[in-house]
C-alpha atoms as a PDB file:
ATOM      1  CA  UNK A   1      47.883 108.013  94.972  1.00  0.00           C
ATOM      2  CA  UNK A   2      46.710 104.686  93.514  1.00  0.00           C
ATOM      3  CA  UNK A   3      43.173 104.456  95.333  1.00  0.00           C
ATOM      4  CA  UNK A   4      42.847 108.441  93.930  1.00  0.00           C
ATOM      5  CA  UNK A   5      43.465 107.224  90.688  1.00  0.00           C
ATOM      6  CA  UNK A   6      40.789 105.197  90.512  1.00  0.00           C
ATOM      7  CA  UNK A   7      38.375 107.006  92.425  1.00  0.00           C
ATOM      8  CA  UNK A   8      38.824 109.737  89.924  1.00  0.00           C
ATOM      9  CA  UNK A   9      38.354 107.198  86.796  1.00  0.00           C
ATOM     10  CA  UNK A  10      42.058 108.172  85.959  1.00  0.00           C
ATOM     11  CA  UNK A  11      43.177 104.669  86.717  1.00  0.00           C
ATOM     12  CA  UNK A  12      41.318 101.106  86.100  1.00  0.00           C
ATOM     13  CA  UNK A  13      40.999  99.445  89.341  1.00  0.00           C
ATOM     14  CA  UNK A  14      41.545  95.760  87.836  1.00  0.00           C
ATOM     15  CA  UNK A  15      44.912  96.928  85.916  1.00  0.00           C
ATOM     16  CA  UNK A  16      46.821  98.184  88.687  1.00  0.00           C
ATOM     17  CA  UNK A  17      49.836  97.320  88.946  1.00  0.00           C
ATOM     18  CA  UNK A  18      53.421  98.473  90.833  1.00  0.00           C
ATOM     19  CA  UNK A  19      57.145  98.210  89.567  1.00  0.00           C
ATOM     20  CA  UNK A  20      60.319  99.619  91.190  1.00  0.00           C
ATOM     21  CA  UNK A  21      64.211  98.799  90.914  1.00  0.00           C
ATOM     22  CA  UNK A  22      66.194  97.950  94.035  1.00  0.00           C
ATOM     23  CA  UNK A  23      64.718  99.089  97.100  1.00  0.00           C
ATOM     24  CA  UNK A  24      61.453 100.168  94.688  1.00  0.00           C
ATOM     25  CA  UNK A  25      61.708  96.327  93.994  1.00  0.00           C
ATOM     26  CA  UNK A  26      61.555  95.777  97.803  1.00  0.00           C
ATOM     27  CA  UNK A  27      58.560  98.420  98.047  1.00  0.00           C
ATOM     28  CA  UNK A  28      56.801  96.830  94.638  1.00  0.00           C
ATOM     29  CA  UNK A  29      56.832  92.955  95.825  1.00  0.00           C
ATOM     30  CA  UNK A  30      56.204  93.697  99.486  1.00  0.00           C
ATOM     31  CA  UNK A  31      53.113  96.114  98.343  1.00  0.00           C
ATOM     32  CA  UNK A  32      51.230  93.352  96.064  1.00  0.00           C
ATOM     33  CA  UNK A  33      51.449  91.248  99.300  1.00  0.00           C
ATOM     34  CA  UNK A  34      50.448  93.729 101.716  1.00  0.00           C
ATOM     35  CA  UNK A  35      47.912  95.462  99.318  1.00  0.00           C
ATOM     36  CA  UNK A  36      46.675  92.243  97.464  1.00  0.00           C
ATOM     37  CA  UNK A  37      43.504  94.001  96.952  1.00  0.00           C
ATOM     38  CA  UNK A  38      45.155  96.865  95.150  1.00  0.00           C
ATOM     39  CA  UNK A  39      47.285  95.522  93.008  1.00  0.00           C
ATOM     40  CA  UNK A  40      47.041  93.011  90.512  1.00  0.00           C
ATOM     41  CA  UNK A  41      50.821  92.857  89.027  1.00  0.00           C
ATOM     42  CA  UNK A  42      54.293  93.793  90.638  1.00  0.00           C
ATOM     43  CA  UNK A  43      57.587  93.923  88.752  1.00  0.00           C
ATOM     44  CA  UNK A  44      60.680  94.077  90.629  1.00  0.00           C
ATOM     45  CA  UNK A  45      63.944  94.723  88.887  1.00  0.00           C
ATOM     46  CA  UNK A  46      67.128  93.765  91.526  1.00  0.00           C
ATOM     47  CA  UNK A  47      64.480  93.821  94.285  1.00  0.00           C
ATOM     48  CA  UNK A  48      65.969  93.322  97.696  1.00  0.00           C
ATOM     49  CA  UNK A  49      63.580  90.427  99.446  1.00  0.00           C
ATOM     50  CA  UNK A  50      65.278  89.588 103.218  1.00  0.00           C
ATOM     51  CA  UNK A  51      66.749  92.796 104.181  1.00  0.00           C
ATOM     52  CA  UNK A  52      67.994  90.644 107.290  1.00  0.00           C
ATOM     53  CA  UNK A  53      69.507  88.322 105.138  1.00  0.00           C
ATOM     54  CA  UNK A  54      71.179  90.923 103.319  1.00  0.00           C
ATOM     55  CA  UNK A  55      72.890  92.161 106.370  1.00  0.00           C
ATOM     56  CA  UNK A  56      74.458  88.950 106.836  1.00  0.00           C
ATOM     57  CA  UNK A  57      77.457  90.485 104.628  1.00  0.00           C
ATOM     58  CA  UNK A  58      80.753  90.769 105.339  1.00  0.00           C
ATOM     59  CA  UNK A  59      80.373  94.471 104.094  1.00  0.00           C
ATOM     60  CA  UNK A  60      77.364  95.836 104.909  1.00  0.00           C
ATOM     61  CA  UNK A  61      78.447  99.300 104.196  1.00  0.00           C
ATOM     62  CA  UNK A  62      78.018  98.361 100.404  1.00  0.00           C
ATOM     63  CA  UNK A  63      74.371  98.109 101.320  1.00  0.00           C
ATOM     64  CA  UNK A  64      73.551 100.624 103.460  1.00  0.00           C
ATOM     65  CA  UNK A  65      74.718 104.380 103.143  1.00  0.00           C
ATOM     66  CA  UNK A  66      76.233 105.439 106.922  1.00  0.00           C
ATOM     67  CA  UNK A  67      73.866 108.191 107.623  1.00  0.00           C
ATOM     68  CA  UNK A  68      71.201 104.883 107.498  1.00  0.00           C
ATOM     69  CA  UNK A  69      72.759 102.470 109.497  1.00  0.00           C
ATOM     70  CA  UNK A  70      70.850 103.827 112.723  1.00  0.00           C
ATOM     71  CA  UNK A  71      67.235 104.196 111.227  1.00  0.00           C
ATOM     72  CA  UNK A  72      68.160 100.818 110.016  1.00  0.00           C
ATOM     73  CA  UNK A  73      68.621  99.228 113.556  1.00  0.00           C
ATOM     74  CA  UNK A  74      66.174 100.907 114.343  1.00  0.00           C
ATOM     75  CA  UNK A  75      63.530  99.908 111.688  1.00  0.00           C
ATOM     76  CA  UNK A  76      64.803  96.014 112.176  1.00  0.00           C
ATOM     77  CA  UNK A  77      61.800  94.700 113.481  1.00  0.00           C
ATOM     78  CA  UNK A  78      59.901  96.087 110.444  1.00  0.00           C
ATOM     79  CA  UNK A  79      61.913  95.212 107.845  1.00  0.00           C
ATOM     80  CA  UNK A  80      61.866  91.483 108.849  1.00  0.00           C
ATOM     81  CA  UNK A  81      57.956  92.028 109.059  1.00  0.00           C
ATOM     82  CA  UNK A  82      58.054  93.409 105.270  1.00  0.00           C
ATOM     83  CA  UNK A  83      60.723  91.656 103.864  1.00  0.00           C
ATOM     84  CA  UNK A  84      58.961  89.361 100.887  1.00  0.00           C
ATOM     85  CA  UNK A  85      60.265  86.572 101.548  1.00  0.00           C
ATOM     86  CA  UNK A  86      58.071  86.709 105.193  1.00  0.00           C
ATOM     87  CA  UNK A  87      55.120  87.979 103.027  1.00  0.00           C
ATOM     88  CA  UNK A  88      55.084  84.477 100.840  1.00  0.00           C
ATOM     89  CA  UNK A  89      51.807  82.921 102.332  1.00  0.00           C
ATOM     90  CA  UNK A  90      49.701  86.389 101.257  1.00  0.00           C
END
């Protein structure tokens, strides 16, 4: 949606930025790291940054709604990969 933006003139290519709250916070940091060329600001409001460390809970129910917990084992791998706090050096 963002690179149509700006290839329409609808958006101005050196004031894009991203924000999202909780997991949009996770989606809104991790993006400016993984699309430093897109975006020039991110604002995260109660961002989630190591999903693994997360998990570490005693309850991780609180964190992840049942009918996720399986895409969630399964998506592991990946959400190490894209947690922000592994995206640091970019």
């Amino acid at each position: 949606g963002v690179r149509w933006a700006i290839k329409e003139g609808k958006a101005d290519a050196s004031k894009v930025a991203i924000m999202g709250a909780s997991f949009g916070g996770y989606v809104s940091t991790a993006s400016l790291a993984l699309e430093k060329d897109l975006y020039k600001c991110s604002v995260s409001f109660a961002g989630v940054y190591d999903w693994p460390e997360m998990q570490k809970s005693d309850d991780k129910s609180k964190y992840i709604a049942p009918w996720l917990k399986e895409s969630y084992i399964l998506a592991y791998d990946a959400l190490v990969a894209y947690s922000p706090t592994n995206l640091v050096d970019k």
